[in-house]
C-alpha atoms as a PDB file:
ATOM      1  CA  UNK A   1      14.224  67.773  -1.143  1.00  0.00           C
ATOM      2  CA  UNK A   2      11.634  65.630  -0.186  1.00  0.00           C
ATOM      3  CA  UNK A   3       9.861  66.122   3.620  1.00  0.00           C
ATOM      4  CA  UNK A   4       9.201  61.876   3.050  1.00  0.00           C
ATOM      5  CA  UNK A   5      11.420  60.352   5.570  1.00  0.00           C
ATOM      6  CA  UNK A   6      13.898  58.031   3.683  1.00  0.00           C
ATOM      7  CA  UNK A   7      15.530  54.497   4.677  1.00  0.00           C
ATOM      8  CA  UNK A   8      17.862  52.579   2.751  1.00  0.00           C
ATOM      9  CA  UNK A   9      18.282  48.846   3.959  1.00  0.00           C
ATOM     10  CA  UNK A  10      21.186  47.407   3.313  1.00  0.00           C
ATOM     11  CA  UNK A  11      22.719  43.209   3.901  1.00  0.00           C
ATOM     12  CA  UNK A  12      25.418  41.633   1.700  1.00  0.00           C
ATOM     13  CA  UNK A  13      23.137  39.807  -0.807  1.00  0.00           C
ATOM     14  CA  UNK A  14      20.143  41.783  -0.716  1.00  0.00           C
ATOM     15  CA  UNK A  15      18.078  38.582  -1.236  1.00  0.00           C
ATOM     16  CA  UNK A  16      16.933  38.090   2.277  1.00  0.00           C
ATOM     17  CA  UNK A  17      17.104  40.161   5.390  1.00  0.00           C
ATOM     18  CA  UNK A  18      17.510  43.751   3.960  1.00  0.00           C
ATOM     19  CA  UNK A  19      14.636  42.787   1.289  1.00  0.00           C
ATOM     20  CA  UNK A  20      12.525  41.799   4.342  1.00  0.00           C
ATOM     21  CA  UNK A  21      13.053  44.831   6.201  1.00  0.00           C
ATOM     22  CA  UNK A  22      12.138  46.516   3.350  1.00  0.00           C
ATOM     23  CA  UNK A  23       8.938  45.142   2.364  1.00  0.00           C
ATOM     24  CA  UNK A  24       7.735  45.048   5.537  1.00  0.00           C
ATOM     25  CA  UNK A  25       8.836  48.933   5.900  1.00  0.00           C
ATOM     26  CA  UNK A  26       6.603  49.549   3.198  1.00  0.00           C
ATOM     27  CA  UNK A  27       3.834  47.212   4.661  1.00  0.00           C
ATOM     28  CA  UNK A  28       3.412  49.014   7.426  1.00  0.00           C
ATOM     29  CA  UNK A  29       4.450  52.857   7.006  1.00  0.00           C
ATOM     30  CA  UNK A  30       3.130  52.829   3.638  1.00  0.00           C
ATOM     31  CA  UNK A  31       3.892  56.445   1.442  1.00  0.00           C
ATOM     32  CA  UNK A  32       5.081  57.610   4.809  1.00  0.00           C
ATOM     33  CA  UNK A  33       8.537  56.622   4.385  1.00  0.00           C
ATOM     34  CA  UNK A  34      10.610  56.197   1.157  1.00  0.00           C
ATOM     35  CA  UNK A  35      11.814  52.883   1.473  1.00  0.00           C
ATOM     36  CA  UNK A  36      15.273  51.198  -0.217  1.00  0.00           C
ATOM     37  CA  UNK A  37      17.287  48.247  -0.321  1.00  0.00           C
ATOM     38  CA  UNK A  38      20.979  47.450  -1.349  1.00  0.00           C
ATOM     39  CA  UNK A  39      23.226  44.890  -0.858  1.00  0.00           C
ATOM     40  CA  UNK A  40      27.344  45.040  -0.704  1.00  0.00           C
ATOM     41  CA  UNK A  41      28.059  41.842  -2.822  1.00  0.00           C
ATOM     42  CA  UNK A  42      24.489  41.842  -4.356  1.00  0.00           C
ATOM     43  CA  UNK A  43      23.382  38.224  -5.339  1.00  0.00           C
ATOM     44  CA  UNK A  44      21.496  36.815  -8.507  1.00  0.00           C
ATOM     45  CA  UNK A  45      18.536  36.352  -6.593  1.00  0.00           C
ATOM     46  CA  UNK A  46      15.501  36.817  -3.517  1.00  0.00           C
ATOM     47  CA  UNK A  47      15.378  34.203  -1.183  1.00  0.00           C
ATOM     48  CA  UNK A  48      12.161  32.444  -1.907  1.00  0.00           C
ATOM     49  CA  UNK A  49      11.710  31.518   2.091  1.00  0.00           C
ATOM     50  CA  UNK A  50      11.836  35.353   2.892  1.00  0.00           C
ATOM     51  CA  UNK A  51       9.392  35.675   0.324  1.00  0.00           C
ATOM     52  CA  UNK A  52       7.045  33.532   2.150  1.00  0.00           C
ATOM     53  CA  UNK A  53       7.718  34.814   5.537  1.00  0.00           C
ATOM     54  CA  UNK A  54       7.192  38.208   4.935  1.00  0.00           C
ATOM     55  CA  UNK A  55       3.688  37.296   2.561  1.00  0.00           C
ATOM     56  CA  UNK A  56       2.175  35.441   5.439  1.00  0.00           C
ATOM     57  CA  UNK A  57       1.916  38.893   7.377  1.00  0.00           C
ATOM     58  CA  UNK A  58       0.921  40.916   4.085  1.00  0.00           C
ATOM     59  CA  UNK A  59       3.929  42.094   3.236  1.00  0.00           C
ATOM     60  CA  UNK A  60       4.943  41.610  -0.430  1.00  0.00           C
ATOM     61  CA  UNK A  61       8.599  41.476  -1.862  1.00  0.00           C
ATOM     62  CA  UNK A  62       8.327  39.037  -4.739  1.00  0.00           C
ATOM     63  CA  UNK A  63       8.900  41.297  -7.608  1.00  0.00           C
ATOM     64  CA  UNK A  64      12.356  42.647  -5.931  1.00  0.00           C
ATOM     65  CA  UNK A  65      15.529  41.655  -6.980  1.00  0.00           C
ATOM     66  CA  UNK A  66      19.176  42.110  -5.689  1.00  0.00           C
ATOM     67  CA  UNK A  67      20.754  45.589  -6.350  1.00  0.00           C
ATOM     68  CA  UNK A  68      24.236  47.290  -5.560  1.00  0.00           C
ATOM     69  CA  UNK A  69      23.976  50.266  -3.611  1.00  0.00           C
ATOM     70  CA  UNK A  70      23.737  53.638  -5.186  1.00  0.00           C
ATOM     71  CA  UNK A  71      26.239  56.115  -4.127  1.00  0.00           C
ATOM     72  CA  UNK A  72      23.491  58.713  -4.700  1.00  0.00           C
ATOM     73  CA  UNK A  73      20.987  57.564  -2.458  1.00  0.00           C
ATOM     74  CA  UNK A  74      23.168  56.696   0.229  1.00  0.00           C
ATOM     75  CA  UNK A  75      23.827  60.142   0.373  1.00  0.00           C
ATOM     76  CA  UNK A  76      21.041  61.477   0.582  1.00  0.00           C
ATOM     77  CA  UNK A  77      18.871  58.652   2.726  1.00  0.00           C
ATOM     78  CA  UNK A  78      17.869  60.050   6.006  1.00  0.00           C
ATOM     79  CA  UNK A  79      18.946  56.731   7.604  1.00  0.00           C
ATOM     80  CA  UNK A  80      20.893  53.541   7.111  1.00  0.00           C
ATOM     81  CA  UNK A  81      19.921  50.073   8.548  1.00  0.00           C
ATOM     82  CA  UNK A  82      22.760  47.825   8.051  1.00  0.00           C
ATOM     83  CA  UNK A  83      20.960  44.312   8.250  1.00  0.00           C
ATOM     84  CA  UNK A  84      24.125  41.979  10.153  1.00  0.00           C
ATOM     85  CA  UNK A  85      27.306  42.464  11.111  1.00  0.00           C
ATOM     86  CA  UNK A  86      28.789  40.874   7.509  1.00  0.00           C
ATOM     87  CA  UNK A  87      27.807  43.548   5.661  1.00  0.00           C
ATOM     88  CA  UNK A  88      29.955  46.865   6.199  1.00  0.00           C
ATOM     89  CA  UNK A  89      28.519  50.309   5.004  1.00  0.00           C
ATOM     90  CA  UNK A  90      30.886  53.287   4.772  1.00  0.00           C
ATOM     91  CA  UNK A  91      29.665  56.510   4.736  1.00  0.00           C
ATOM     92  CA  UNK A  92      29.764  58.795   1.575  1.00  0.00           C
ATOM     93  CA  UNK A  93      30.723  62.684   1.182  1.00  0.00           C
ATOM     94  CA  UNK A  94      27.873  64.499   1.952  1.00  0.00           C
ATOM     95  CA  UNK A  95      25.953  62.194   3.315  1.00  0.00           C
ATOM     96  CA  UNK A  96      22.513  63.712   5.480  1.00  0.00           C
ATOM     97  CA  UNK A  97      21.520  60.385   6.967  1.00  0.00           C
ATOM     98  CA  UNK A  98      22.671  58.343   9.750  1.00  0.00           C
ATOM     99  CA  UNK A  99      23.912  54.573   9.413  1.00  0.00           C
ATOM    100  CA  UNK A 100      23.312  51.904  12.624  1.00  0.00           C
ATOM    101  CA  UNK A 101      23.660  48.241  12.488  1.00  0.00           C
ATOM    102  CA  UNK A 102      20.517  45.984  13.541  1.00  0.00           C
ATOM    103  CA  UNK A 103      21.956  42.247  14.933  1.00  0.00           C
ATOM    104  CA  UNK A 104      18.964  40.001  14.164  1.00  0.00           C
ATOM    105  CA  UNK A 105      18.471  36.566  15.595  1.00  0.00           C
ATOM    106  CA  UNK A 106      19.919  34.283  13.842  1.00  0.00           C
ATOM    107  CA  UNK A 107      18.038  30.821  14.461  1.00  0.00           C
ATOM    108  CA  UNK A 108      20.480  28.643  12.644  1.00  0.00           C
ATOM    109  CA  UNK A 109      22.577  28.717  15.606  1.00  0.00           C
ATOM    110  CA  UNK A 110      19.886  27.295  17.964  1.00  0.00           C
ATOM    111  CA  UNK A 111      19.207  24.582  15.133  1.00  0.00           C
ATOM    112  CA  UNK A 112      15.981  26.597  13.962  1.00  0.00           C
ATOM    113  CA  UNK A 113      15.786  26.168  10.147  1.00  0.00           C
ATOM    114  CA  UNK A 114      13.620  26.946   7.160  1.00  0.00           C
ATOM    115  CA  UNK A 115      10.217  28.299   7.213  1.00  0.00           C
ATOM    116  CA  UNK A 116      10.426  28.344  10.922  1.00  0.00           C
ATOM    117  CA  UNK A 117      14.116  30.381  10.828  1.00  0.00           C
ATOM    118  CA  UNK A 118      12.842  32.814   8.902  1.00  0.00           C
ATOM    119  CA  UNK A 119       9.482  33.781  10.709  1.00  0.00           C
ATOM    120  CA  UNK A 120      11.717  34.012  13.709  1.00  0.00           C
ATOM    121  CA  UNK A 121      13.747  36.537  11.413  1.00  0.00           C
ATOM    122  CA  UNK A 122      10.711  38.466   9.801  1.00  0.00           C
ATOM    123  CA  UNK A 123       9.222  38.988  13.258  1.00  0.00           C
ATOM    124  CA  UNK A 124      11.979  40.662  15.113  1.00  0.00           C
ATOM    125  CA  UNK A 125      12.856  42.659  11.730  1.00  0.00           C
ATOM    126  CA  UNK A 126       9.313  43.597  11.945  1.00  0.00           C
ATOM    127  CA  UNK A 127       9.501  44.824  15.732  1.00  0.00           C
ATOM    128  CA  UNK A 128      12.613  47.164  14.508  1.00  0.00           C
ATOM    129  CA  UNK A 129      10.640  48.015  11.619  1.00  0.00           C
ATOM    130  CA  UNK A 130       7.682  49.720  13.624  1.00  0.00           C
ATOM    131  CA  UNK A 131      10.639  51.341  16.115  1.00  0.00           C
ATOM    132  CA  UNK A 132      12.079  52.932  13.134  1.00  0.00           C
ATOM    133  CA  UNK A 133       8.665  54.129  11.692  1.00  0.00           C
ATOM    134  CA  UNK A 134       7.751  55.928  14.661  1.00  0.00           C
ATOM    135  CA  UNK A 135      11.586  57.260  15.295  1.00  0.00           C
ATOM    136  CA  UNK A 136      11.365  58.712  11.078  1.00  0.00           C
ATOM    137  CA  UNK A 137       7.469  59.954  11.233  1.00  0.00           C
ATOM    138  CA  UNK A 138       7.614  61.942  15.059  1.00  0.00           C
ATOM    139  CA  UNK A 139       8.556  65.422  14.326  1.00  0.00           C
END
């Protein structure tokens, strides 16, 4: 057993929003927290615009790609973002870690799109993001 704090990010695709979380999880916490990413329905690819959002703060996912989730690790993950409502995560036997659900804006719906959607995205992902650090790392 590890005393690294663990988080497993998970969306449907795991191109975009659970990829962001992710790399900027690992931007900011660095080796403090194991970081992960799944996605339900994994797709064949990263979202290139995520890409870009998250490398204009530092953060670097470019050399991820799209991956089921492993029954292993979401057993033993001390918790589980679930990136969305579309994606549903149901826990596992034995499972140590907690799962909670993180609504993010969604711009589309005010019109926002592109590179402009998903800086809107990255940014309150991010503000979760340094929540959860503090909530894994405070003994």
């Amino acid at each position: 057993m590890s005393s690294t704090p663990s988080v497993l990010f998970v969306c449907v695709k795991n191109g975009g929003k659970s990829q962001m979380a992710a790399a900027l999880m690992r931007h900011a916490a660095g080796d403090a927290v194991e970081v992960h990413s799944a996605g339900t329905h994994p797709g064949s690819s990263i979202n290139a615009e995520s890409v870009a959002a998250v490398a204009e703060v530092g953060a670097d996912m470019s050399d991820q790609v799209p991956k089921p989730i492993d029954p292993a690790l979401l057993a033993r993950v001390d918790r589980v973002v679930v990136l969305g409502s579309e994606a549903v995560v149901d826990p596992v036997p034995g499972m140590i870690g907690s799962i909670e659900t993180w609504e993010t804006v969604e711009p589309s719906r005010d019109r926002i799109e592109g590179a402009d959607r998903m800086r809107l995205i990255r940014d309150d992902i991010a503000a979760r993001v340094a929540v959860l650090i503090t909530e894994l790392t405070t003994h």
